[in-house]
N, C-alpha and C. Protein backbone atom coordinates (compact mmCIF):
# COMPACT_ATOMS: atom_id res chain seq x y z
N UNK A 1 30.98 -18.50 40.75
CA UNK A 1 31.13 -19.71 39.96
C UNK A 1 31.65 -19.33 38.58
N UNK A 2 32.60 -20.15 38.14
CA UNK A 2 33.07 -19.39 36.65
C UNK A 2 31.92 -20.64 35.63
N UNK A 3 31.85 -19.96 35.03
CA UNK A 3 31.23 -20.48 33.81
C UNK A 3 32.10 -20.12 32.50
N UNK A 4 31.61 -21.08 31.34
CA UNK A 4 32.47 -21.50 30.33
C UNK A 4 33.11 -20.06 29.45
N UNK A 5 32.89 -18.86 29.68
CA UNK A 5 32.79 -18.12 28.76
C UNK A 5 34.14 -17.98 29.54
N UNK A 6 34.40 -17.55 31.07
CA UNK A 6 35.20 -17.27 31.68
C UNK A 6 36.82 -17.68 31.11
N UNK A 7 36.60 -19.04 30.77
CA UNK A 7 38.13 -19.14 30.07
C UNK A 7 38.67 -18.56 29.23
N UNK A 8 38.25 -17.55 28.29
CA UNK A 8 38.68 -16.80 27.72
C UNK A 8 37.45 -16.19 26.58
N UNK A 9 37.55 -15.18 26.33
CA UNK A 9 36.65 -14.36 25.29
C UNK A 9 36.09 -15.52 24.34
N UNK A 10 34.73 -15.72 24.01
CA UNK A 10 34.24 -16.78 23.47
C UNK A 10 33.56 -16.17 22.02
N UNK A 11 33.95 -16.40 21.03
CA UNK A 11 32.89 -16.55 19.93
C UNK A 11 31.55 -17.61 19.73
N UNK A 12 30.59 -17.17 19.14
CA UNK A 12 29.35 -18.78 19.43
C UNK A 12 30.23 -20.19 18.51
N UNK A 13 31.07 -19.96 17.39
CA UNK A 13 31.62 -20.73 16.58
C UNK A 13 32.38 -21.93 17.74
N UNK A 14 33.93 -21.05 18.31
CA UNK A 14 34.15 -21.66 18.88
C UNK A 14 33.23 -22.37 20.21
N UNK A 15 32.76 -21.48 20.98
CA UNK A 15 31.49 -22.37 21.87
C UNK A 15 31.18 -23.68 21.19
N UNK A 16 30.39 -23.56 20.12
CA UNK A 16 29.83 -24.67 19.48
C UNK A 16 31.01 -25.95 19.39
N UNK A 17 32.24 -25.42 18.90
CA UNK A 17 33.06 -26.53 18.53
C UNK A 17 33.51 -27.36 19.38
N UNK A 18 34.08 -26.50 20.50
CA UNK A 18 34.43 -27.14 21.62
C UNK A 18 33.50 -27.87 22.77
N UNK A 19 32.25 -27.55 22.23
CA UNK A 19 31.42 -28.97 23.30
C UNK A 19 30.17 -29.45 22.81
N UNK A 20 30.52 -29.33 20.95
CA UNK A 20 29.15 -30.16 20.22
C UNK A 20 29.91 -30.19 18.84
N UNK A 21 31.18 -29.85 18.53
CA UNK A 21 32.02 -30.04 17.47
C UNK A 21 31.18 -29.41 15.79
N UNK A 22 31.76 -29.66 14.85
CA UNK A 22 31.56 -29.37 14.06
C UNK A 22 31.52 -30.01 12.91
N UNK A 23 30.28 -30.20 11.42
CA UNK A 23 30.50 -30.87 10.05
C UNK A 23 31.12 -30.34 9.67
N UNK A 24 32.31 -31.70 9.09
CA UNK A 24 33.54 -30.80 8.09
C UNK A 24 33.38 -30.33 7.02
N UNK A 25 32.70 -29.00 6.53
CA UNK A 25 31.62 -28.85 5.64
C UNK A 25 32.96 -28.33 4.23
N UNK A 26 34.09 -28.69 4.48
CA UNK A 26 35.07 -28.46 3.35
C UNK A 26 35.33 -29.86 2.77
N UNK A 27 34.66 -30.55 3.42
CA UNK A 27 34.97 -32.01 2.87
C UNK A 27 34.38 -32.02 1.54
N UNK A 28 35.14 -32.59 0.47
CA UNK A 28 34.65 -32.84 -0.64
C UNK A 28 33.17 -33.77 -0.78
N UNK A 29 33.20 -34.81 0.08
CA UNK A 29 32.11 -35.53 0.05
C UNK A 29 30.71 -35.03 0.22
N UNK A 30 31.34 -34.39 1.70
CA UNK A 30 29.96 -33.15 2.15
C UNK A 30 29.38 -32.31 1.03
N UNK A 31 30.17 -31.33 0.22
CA UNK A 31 30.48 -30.39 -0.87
C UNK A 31 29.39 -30.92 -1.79
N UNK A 32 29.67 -32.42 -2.09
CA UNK A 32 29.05 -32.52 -3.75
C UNK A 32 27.74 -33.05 -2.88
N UNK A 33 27.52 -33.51 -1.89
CA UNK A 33 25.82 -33.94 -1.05
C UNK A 33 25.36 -32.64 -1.02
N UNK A 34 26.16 -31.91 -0.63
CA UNK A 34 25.15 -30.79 -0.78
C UNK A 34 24.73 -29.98 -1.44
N UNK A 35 25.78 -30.08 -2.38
CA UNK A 35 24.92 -29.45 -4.04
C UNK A 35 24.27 -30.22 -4.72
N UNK A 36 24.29 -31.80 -4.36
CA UNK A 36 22.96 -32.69 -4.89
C UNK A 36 21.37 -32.56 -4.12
N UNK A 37 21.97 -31.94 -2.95
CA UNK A 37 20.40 -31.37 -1.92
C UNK A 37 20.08 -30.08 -2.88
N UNK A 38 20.77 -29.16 -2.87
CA UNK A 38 20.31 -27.86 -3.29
C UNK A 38 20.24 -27.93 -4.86
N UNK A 39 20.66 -28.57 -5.32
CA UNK A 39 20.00 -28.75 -6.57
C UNK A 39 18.11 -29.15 -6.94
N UNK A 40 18.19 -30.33 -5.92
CA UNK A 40 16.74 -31.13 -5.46
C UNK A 40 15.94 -30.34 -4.87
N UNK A 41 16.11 -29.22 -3.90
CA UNK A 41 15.34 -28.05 -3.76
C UNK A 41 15.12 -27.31 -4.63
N UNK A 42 15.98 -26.49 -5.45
CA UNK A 42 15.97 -25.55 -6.89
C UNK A 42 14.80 -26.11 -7.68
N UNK A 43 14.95 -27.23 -7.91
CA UNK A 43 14.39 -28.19 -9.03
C UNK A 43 12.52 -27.78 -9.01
N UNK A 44 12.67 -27.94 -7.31
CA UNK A 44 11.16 -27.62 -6.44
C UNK A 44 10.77 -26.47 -6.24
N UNK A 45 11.85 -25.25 -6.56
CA UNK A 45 11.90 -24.04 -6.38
C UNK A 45 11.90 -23.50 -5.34
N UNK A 46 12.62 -23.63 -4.64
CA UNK A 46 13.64 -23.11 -3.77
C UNK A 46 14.93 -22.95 -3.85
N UNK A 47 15.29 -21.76 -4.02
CA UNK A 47 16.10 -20.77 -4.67
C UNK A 47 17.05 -20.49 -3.04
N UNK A 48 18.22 -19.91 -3.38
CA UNK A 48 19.24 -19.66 -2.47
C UNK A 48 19.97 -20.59 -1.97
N UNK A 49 19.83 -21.78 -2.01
CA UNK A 49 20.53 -22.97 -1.60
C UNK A 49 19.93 -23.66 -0.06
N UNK A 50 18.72 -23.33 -0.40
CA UNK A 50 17.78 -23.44 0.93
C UNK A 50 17.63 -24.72 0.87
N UNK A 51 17.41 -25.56 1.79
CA UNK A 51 17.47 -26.81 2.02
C UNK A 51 16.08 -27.07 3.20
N UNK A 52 15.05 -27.67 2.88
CA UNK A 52 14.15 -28.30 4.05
C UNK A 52 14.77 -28.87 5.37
N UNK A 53 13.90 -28.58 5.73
CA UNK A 53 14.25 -29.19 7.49
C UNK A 53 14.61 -30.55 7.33
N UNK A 54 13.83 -31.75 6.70
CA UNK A 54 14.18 -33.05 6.91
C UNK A 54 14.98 -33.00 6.05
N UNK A 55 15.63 -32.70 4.94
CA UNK A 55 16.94 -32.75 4.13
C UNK A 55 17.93 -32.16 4.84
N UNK A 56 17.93 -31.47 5.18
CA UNK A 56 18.90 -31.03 6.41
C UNK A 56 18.85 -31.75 7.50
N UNK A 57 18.21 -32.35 7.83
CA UNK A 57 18.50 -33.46 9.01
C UNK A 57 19.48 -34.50 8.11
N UNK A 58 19.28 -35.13 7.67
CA UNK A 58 19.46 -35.74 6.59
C UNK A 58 21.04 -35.63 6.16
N UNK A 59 21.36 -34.43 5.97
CA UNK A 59 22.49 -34.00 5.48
C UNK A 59 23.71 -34.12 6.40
N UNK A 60 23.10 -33.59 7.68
CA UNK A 60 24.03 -33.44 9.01
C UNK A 60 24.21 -34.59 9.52
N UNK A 61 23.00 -35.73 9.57
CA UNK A 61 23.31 -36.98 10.44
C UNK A 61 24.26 -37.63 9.56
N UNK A 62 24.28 -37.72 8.17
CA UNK A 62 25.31 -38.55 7.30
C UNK A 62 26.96 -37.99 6.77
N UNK A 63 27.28 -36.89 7.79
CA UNK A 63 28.58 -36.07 7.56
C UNK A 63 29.05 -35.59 9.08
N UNK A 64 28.72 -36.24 10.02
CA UNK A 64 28.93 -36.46 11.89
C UNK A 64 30.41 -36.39 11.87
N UNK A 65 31.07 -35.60 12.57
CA UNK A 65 32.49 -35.77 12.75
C UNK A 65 32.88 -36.74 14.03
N UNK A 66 31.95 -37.41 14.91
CA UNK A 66 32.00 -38.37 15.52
C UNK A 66 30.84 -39.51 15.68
N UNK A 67 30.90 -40.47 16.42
CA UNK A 67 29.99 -41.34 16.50
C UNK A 67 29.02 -41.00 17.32
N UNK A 68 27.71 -40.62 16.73
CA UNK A 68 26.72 -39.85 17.22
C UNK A 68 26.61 -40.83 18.63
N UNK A 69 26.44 -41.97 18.81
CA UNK A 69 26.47 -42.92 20.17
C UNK A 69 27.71 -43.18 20.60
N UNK A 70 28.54 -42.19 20.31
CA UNK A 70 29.51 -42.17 21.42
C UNK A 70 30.55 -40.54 20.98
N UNK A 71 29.68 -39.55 21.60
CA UNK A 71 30.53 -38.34 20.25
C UNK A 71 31.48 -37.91 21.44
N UNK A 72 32.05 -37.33 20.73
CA UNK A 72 33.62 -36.88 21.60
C UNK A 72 33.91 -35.62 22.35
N UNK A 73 32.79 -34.70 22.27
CA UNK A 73 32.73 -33.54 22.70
C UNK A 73 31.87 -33.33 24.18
N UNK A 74 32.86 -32.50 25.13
CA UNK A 74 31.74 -32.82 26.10
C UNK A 74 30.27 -32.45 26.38
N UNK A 75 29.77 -31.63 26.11
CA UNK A 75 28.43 -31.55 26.30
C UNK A 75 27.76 -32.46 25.48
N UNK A 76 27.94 -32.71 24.01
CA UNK A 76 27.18 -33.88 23.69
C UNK A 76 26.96 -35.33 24.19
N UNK A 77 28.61 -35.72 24.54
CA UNK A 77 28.63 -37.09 25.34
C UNK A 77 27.80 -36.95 26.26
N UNK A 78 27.77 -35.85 27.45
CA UNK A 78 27.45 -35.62 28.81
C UNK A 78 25.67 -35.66 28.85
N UNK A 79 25.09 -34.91 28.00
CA UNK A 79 24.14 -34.77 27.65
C UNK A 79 23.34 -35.86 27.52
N UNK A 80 23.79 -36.94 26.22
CA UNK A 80 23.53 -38.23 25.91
C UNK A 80 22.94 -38.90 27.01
N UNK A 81 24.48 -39.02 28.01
CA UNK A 81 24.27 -39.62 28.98
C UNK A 81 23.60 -39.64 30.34
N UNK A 82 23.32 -38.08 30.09
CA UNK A 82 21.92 -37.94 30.95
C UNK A 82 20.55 -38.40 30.83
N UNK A 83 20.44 -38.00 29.40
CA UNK A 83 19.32 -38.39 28.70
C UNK A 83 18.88 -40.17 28.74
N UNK A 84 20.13 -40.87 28.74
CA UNK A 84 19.62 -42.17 28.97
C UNK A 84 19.46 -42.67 30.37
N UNK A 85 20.18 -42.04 31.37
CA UNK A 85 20.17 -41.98 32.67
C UNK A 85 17.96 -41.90 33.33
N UNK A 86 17.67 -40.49 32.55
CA UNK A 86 16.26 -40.11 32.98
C UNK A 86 15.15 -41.42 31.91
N UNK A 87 16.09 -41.92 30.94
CA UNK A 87 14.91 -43.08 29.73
C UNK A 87 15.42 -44.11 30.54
N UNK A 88 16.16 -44.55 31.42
CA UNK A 88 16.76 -45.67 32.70
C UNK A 88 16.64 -46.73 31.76
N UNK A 89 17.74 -46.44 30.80
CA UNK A 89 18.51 -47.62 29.27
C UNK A 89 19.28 -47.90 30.38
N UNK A 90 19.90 -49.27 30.36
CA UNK A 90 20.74 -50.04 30.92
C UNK A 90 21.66 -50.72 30.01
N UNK A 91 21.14 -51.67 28.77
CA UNK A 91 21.99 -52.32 27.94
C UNK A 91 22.55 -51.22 26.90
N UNK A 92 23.27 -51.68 26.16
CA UNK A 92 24.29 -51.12 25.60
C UNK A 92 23.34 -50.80 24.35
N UNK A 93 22.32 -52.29 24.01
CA UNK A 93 21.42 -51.83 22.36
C UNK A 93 20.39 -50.79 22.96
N UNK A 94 20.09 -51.11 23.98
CA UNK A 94 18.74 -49.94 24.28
C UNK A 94 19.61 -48.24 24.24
N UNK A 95 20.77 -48.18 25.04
CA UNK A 95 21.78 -46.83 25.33
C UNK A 95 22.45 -46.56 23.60
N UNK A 96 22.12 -47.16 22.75
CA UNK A 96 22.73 -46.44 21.49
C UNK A 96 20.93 -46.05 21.01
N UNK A 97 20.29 -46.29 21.09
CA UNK A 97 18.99 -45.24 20.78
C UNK A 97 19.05 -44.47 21.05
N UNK A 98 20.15 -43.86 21.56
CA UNK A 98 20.38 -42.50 22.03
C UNK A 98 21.09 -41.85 21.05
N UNK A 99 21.15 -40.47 20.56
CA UNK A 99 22.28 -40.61 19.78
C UNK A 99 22.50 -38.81 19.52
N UNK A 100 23.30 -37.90 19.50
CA UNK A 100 23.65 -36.90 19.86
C UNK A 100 24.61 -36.21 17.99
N UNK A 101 23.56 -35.48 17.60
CA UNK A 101 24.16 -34.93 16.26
C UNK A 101 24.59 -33.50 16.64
N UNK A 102 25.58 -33.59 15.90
CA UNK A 102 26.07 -31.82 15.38
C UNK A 102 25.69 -31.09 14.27
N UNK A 103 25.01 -29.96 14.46
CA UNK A 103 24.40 -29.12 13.08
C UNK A 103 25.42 -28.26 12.59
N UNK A 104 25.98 -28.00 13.04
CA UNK A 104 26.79 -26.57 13.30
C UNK A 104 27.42 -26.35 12.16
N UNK A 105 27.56 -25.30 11.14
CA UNK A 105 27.85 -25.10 9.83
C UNK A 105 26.96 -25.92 8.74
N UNK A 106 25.94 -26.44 9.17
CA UNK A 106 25.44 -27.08 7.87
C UNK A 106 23.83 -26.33 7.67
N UNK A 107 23.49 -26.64 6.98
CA UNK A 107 22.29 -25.47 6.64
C UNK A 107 20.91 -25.99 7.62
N UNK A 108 21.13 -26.96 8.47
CA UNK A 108 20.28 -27.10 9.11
C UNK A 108 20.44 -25.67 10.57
N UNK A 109 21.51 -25.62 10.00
CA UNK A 109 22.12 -24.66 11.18
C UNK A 109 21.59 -23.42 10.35
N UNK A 110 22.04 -22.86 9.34
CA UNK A 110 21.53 -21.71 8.66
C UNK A 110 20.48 -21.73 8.07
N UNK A 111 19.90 -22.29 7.85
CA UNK A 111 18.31 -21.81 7.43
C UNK A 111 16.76 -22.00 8.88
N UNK A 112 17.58 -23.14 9.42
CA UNK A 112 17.11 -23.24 10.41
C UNK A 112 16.73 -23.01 12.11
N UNK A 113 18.04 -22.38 12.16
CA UNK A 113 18.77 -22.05 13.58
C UNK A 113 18.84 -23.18 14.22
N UNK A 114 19.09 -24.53 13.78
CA UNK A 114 19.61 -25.77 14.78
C UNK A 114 21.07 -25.77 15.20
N UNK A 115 21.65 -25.76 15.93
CA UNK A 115 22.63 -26.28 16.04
C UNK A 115 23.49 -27.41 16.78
N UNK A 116 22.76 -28.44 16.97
CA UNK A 116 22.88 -29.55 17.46
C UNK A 116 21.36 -30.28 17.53
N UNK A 117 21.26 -32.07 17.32
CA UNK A 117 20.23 -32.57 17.33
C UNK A 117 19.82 -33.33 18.72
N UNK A 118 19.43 -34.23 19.06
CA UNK A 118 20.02 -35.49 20.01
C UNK A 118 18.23 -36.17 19.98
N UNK A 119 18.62 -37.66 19.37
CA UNK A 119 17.17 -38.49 19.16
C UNK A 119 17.20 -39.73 19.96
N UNK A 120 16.20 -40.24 20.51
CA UNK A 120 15.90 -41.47 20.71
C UNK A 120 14.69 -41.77 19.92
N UNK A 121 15.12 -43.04 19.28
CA UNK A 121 14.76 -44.44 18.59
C UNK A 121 14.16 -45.64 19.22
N UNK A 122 13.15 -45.11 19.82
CA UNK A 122 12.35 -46.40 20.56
C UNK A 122 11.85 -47.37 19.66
N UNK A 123 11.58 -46.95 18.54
CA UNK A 123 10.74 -48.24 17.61
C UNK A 123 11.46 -47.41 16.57
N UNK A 124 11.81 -48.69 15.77
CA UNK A 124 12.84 -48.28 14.95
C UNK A 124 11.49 -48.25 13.62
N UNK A 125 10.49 -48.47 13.59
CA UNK A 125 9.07 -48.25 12.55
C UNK A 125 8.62 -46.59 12.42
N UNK A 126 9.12 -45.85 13.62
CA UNK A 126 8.87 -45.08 13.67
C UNK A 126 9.71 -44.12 14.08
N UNK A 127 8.97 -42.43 13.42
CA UNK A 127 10.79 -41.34 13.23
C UNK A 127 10.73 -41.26 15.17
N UNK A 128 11.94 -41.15 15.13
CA UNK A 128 12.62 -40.88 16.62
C UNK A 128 12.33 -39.56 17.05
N UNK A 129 12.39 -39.91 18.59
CA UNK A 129 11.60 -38.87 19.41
C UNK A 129 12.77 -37.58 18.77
N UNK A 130 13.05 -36.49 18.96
CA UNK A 130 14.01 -35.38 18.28
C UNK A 130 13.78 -34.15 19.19
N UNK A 131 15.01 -33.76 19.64
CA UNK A 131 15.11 -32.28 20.71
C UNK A 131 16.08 -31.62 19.94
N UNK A 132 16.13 -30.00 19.29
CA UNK A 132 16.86 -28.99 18.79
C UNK A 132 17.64 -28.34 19.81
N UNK A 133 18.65 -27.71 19.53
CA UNK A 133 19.71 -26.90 20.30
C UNK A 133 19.99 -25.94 19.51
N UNK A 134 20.03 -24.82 20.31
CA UNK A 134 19.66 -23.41 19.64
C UNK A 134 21.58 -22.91 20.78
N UNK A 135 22.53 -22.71 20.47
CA UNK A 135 23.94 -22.63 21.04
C UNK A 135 23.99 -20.96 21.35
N UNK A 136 24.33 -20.26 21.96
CA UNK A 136 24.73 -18.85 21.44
C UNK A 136 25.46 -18.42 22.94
N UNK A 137 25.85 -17.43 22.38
CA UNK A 137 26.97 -16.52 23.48
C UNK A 137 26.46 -15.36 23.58
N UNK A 138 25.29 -15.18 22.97
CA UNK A 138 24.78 -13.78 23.01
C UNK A 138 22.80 -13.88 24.04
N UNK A 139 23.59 -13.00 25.08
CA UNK A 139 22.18 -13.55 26.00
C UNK A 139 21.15 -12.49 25.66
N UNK A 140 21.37 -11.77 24.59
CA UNK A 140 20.06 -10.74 24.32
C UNK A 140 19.64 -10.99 23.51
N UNK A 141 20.34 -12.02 22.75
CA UNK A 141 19.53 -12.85 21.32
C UNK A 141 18.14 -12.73 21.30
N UNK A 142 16.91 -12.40 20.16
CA UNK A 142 15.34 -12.36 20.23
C UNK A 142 14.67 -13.65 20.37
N UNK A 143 16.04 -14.12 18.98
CA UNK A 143 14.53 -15.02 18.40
C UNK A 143 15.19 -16.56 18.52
N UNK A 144 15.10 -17.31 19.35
CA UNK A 144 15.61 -18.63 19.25
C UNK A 144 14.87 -20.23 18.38
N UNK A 145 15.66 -20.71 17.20
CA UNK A 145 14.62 -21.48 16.79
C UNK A 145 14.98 -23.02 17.19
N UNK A 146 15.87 -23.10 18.15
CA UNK A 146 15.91 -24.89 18.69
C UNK A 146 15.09 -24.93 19.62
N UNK A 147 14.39 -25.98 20.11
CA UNK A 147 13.86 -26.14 21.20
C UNK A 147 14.39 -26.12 22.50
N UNK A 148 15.68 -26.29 22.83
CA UNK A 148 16.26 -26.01 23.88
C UNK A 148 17.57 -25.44 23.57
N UNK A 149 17.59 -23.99 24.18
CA UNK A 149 18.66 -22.93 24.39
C UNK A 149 19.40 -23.33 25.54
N UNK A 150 20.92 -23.21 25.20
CA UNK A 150 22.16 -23.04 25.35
C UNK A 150 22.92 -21.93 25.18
N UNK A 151 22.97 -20.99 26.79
CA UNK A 151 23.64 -19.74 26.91
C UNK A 151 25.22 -19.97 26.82
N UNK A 152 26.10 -19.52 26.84
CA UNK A 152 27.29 -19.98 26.79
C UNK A 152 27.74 -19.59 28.89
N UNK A 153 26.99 -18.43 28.88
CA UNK A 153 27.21 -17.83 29.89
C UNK A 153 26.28 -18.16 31.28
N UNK A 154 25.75 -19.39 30.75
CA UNK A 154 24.83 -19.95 31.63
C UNK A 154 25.28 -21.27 31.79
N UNK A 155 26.25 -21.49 31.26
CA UNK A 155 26.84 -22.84 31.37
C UNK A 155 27.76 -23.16 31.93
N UNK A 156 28.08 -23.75 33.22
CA UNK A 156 29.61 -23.79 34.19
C UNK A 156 30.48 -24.78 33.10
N UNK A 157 31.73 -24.18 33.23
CA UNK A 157 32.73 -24.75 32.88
C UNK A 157 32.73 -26.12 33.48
N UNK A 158 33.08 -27.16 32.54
CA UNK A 158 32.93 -28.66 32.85
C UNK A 158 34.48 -28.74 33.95
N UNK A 159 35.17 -28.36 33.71
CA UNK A 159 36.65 -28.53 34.02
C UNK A 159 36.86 -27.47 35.87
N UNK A 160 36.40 -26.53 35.56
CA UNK A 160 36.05 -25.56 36.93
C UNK A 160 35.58 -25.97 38.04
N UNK A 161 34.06 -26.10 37.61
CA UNK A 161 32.88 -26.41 37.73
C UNK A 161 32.30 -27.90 37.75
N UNK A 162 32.67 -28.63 37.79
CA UNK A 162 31.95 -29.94 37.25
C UNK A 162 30.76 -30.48 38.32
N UNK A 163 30.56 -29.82 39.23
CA UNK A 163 29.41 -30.35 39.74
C UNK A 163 28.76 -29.00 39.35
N UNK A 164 28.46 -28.10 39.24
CA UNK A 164 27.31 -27.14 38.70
C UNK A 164 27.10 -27.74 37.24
N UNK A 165 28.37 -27.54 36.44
CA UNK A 165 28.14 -28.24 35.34
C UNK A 165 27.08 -29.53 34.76
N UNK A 166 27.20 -30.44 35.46
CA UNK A 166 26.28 -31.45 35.79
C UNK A 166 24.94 -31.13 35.94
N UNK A 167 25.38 -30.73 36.81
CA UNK A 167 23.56 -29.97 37.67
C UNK A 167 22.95 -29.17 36.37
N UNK A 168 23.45 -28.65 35.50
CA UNK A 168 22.95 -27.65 34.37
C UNK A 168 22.76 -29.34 33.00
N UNK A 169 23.55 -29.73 33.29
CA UNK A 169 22.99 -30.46 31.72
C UNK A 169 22.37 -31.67 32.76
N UNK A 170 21.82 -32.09 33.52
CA UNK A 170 20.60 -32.96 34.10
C UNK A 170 19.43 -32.18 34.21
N UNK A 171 19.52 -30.69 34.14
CA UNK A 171 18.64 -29.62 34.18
C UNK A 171 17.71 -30.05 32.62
N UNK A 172 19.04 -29.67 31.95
CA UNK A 172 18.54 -29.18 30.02
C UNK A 172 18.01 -30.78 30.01
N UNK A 173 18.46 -32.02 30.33
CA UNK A 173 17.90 -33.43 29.79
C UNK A 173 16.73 -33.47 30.04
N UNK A 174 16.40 -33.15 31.82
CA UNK A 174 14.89 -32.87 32.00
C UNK A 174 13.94 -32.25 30.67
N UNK A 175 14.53 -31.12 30.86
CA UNK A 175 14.15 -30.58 29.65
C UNK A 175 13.92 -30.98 28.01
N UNK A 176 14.97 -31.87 28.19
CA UNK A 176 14.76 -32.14 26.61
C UNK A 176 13.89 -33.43 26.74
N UNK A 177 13.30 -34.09 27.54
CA UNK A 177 12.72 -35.28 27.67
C UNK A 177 11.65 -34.92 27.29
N UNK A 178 10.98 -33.60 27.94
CA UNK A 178 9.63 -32.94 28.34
C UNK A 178 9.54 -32.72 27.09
N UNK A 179 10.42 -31.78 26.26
CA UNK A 179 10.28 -31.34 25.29
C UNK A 179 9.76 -32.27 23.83
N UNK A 180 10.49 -33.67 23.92
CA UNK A 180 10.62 -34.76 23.04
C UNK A 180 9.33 -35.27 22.90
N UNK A 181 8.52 -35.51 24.29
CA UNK A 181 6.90 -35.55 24.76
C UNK A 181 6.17 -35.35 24.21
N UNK A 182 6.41 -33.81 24.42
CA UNK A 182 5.13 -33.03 24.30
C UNK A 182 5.24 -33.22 22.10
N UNK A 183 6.57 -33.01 21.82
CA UNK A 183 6.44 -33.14 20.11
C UNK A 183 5.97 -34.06 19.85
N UNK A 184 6.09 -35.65 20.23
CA UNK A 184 5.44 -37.00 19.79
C UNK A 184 3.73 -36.54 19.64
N UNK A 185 3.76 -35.96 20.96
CA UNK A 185 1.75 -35.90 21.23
C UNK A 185 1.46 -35.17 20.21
N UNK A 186 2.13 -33.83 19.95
CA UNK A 186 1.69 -33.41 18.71
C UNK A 186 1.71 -33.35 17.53
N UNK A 187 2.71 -34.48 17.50
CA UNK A 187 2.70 -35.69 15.85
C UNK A 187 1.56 -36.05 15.85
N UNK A 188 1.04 -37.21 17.01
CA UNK A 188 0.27 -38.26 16.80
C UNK A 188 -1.41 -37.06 16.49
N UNK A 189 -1.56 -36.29 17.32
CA UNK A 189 -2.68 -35.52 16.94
C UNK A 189 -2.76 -35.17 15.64
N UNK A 190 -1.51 -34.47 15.22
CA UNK A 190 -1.62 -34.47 13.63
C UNK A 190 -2.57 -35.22 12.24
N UNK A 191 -1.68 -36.90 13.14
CA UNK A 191 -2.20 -37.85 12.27
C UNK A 191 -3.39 -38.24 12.36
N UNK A 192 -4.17 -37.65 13.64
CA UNK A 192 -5.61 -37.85 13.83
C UNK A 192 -6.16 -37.33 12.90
């Protein structure tokens, strides 16, 4: 079976771009948000241009190079649409509670190791369920910090492959459902 790496020598950069895209982090707009974040950290003392987890969420969902409910890359679209497939959304308002971010170059990505988000918004009173993507091309990697890993070399080529392909991201949705779960339960215990 060829898998995605097979098309030609893969860097994790390109991996990432080509099937979860990338923040245009040269954008001027991006540029001055994010020296108004890292300023707002400094201020708090945090030094290096370190940015918190929810400011970095924050940062990435409002600089999306596509429409997170409808993104243009295939594994994110594909993904999405699994994910609402296993939450059995039917209408169009329930299927945009779905919604599929890109981390990739933004410091949610570097300080954090995220590199892609994807949330459902069941009650809009409350923060949305949230699954991490940890991307890489390197399968001896140690330390992974998304909640669900993405080998490059574990992934069939969509174009090759498209029914293994499938079969692997209805795999990871399972997964990220379970995963989304088990984090709510251990919100709500929190707040106990």
């Amino acid at each position: 079976m060829k898998k995605f790496e097979s098309s030609f020598e893969q860097t994790g950069d390109i991996f990432e771009w080509q099937f979860i895209g990338q923040v245009d982090t040269k954008n001027p707009e991006y540029q001055k948000a994010l020296w108004e974040a890292q300023n707002e950290e400094d201020k708090e003392g945090l030094k290096n241009g370190y940015i918190r987890f929810k400011k970095a969420v924050e940062l990435a969902k409002k600089f999306q190079p596509y429409d997170p409910t409808n993104p243009d890359k295939p594994f994110a679209r594909d993904i999405r649409i699994a994910l609402q497939e296993l939450l059995k959304l039917t209408s169009d308002e329930e299927m945009d509670k779905v919604k599929f971010y890109t981390a990739s170059g933004t410091p949610l990505d570097k300080f954090h190791g995220v590199d892609a988000f994807i949330e459902y918004e069941e009650n809009p009173q409350e923060d949305p369920y949230r699954a991490t993507f940890d991307f890489t091309m390197n399968p001896q990697k140690q330390a992974y910090k998304g909640d669900i890993v993405v080998i490059g070399k574990d992934l069939p080529d969509p174009k090759l492959n498209p029914k293994e392909y499938l079969q692997k991201i209805e795999e990871l949705a399972a997964r990220i459902l379970s995963k989304m779960a088990v984090r709510k339960v251990q919100e709500k215990k929190k707040i106990l």
